[in-house]
N, C-alpha and C. Protein backbone atom coordinates (compact mmCIF):
# COMPACT_ATOMS: atom_id res chain seq x y z
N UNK A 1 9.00 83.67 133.06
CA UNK A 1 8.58 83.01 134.28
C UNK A 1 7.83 81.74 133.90
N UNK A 2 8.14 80.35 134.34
CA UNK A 2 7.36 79.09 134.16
C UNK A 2 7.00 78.88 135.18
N UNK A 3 6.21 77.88 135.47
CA UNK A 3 5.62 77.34 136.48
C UNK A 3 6.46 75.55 136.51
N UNK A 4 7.21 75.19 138.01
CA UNK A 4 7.74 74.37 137.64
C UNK A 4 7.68 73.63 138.98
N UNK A 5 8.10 72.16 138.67
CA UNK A 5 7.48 71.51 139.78
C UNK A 5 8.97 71.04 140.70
N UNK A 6 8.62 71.23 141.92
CA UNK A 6 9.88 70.85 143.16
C UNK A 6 9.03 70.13 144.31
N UNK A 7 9.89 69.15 144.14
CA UNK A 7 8.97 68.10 145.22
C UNK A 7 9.99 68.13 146.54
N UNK A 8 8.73 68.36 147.58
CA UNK A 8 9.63 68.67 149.37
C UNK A 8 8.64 67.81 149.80
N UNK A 9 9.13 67.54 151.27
CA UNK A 9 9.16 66.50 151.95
C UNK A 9 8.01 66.97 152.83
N UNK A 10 6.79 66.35 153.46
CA UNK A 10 5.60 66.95 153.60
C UNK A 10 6.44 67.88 155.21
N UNK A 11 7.09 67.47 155.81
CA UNK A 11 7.80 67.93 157.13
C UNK A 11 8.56 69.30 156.46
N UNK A 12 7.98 69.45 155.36
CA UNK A 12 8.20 71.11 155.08
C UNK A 12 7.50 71.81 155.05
N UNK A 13 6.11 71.56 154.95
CA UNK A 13 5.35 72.19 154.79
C UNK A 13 5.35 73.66 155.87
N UNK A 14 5.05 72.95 157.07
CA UNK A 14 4.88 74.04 157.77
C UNK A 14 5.95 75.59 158.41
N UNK A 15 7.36 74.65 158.17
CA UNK A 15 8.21 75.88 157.68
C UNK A 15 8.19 76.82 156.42
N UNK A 16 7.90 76.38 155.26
CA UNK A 16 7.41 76.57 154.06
C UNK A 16 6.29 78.04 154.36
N UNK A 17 5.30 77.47 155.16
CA UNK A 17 4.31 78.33 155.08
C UNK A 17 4.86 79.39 156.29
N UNK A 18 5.58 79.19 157.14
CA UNK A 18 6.04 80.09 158.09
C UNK A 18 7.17 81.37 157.92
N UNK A 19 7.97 80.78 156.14
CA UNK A 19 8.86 81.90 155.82
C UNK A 19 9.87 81.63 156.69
N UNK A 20 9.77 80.10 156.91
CA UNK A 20 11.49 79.38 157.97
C UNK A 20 12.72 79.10 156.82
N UNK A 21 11.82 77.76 156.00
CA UNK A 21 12.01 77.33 155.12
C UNK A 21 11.93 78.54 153.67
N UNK A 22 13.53 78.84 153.18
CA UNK A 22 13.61 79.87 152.19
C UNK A 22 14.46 79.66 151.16
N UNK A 23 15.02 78.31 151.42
CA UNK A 23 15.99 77.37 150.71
C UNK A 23 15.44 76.37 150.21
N UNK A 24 16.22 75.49 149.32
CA UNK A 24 15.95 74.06 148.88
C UNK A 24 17.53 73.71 147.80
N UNK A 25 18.34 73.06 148.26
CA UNK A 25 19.83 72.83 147.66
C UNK A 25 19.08 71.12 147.09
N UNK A 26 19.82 71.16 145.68
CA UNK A 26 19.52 69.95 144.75
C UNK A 26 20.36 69.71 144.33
N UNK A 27 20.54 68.79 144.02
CA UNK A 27 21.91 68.27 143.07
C UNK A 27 22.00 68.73 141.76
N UNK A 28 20.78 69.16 141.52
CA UNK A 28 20.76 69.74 139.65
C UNK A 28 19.63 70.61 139.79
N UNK A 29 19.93 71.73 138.66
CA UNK A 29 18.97 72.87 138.69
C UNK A 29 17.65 72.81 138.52
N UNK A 30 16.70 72.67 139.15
CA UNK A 30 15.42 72.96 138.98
C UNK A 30 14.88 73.82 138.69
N UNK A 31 14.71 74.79 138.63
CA UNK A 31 14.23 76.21 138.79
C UNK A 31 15.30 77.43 138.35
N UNK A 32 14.78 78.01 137.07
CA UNK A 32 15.50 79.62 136.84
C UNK A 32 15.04 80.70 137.89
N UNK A 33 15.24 81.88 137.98
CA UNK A 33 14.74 83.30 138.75
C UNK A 33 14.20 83.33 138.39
N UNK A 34 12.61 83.70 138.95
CA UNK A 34 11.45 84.01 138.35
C UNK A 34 10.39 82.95 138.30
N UNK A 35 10.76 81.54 138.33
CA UNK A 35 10.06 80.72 138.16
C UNK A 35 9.19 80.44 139.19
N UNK A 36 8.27 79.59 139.03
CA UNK A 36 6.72 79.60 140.24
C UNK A 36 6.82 78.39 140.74
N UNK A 37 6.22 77.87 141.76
CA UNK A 37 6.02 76.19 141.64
C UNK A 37 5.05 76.08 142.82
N UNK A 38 4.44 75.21 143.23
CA UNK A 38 3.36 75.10 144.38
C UNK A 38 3.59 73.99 145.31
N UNK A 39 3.23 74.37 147.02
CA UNK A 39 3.23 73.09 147.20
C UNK A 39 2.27 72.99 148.21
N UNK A 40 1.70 72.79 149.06
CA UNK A 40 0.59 72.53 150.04
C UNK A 40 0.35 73.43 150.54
N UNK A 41 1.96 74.28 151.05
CA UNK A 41 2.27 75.75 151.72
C UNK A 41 1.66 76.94 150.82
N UNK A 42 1.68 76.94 149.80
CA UNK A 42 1.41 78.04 148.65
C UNK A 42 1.95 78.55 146.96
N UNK A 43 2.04 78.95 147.22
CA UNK A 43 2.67 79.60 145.75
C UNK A 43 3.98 79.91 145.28
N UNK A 44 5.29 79.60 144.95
CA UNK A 44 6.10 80.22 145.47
C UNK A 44 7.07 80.71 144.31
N UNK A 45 7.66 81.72 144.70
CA UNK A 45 8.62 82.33 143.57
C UNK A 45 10.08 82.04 143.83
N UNK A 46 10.85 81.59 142.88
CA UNK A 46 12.57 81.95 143.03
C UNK A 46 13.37 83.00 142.64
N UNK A 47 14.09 83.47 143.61
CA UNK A 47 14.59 85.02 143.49
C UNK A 47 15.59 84.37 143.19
N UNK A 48 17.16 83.55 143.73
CA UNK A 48 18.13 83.06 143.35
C UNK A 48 18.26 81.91 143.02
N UNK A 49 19.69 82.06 142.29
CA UNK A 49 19.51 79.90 141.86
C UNK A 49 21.53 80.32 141.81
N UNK A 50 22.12 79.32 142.71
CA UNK A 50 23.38 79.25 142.45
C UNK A 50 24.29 78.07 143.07
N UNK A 51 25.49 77.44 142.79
CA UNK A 51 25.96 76.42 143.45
C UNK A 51 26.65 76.92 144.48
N UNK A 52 26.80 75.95 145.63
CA UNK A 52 27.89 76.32 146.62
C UNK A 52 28.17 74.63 147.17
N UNK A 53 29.24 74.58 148.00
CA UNK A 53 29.63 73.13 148.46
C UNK A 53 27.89 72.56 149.60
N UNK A 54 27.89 71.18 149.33
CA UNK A 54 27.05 70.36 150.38
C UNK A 54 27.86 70.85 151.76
N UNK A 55 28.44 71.01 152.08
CA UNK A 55 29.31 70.81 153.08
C UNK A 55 29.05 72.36 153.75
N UNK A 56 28.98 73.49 152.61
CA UNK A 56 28.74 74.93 153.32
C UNK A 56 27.53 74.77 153.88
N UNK A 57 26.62 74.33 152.72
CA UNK A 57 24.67 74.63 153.36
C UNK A 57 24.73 73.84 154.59
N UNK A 58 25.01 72.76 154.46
CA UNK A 58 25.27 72.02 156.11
C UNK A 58 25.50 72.68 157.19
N UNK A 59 26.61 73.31 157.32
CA UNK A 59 27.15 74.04 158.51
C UNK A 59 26.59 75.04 158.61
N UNK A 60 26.05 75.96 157.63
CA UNK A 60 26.04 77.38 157.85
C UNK A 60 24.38 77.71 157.29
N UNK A 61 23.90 77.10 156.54
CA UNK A 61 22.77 77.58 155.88
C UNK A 61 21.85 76.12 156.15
N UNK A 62 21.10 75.38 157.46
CA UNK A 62 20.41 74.42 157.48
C UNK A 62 19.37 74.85 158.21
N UNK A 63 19.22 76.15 158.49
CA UNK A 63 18.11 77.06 159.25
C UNK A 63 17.32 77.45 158.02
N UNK A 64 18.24 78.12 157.06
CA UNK A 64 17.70 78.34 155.58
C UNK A 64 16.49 77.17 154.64
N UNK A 65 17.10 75.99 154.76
CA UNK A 65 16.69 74.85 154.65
C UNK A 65 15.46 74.04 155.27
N UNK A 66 14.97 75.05 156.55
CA UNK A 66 13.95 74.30 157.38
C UNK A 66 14.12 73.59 158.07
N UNK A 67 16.24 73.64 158.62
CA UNK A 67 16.37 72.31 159.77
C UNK A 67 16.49 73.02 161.24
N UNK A 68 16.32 71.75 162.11
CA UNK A 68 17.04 72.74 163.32
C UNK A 68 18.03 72.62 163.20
N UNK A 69 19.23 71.84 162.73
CA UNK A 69 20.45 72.08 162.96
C UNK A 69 21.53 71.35 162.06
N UNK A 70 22.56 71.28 162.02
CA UNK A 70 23.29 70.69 160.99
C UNK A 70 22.86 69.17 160.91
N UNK A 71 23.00 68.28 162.20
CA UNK A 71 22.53 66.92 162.31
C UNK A 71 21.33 66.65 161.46
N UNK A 72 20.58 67.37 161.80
CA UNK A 72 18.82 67.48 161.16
C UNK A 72 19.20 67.60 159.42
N UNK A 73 19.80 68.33 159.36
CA UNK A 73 20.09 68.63 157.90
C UNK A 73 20.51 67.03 156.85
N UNK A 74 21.33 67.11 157.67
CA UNK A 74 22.19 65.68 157.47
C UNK A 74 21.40 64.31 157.89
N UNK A 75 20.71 64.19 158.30
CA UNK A 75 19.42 62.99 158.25
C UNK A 75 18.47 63.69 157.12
N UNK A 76 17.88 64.35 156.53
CA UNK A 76 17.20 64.81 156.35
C UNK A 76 18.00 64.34 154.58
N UNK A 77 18.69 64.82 154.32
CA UNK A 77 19.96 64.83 152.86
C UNK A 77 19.98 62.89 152.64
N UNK A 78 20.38 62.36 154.03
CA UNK A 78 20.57 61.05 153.99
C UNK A 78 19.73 60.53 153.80
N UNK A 79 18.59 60.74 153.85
CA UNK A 79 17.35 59.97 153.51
C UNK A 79 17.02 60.20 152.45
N UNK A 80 16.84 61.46 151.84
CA UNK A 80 16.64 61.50 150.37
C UNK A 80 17.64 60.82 149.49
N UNK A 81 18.75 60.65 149.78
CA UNK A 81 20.07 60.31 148.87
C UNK A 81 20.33 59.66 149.55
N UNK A 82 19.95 58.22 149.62
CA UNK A 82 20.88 57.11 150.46
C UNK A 82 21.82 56.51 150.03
N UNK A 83 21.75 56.50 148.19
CA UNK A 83 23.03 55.72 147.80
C UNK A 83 23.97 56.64 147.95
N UNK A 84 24.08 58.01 147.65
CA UNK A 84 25.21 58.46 147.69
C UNK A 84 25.65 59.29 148.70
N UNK A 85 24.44 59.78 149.53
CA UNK A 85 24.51 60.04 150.40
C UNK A 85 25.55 61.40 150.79
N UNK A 86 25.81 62.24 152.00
CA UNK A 86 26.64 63.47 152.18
C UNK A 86 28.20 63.30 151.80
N UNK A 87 27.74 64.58 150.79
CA UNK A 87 29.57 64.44 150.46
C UNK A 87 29.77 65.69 150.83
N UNK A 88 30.91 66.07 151.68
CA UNK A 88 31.28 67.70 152.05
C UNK A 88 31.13 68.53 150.97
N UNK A 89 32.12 67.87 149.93
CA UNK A 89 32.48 68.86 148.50
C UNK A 89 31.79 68.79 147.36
N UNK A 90 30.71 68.41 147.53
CA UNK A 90 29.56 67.66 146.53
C UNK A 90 29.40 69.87 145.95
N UNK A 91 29.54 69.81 144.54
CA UNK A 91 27.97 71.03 144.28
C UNK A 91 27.16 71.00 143.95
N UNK A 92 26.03 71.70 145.48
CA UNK A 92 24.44 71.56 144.94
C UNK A 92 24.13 72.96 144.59
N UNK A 93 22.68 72.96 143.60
CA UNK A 93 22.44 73.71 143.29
C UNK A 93 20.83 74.48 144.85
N UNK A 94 21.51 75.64 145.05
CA UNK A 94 20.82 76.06 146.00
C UNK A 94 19.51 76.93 145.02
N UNK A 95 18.43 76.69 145.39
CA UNK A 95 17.85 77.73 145.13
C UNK A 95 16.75 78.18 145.92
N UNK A 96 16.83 79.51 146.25
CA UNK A 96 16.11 80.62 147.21
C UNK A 96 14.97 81.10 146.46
N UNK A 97 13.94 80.86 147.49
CA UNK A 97 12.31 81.34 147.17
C UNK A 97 11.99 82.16 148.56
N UNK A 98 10.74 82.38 148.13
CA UNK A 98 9.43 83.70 148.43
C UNK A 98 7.93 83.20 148.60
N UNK A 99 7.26 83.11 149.52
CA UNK A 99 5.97 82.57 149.20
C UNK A 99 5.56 83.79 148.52
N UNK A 100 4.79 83.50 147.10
CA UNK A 100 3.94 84.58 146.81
C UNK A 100 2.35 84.60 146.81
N UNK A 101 1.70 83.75 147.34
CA UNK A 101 0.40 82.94 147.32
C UNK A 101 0.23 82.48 148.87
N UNK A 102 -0.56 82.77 149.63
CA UNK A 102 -1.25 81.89 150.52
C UNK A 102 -2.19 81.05 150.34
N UNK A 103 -1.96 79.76 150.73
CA UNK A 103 -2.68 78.34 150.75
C UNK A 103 -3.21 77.67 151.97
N UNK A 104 -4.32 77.34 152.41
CA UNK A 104 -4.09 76.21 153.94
C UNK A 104 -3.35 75.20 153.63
N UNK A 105 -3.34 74.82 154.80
CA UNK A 105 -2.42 73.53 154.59
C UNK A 105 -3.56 72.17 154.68
């Protein structure tokens, strides 16, 4: 288990701390199983780490993610990645956490 750092967007926080937000899809692996990382919300652990298409988490998993809805998702992707911005068939690396720590915000 390491302690490792994942930087989110402060408009996560409060899903984060609510157990909305249980996702985070990257373009490259951050985080093994097991690993820790912190963010305003608390403490948090990763149970999974695996790829699937940009295009699935969009449609189907952007609740997972902390969005309201696919659109949200997709502004949200576009702003972080403006040069390259949404590709359907892109693979990101998804990885699923746990708060294990309570923090205020």
């Amino acid at each position: 288990m390491t302690q490792v750092h994942i930087a989110f967007l402060e408009r996560f926080n409060e899903p984060m701390l609510g157990h909305v937000k249980t996702w985070t899809s990257r373009t490259r692996k951050l985080a093994d199983v097991g690993d820790t990382f912190q963010t305003l919300a608390g403490t948090f652990q990763v149970d999974y780490v695996f790829q699937m298409p940009l295009g699935v988490v969009a449609m189907d998993c952007f609740h997972q993610e902390g969005c309201l809805n696919m659109t949200d998702f997709l502004t949200v992707w576009n702003h972080i990645h403006p040069l390259k911005g949404f590709v359907d068939s892109q693979l990101v690396w998804v990885h699923v956490f746990h708060r294990i720590e309570e923090k205020q915000l």
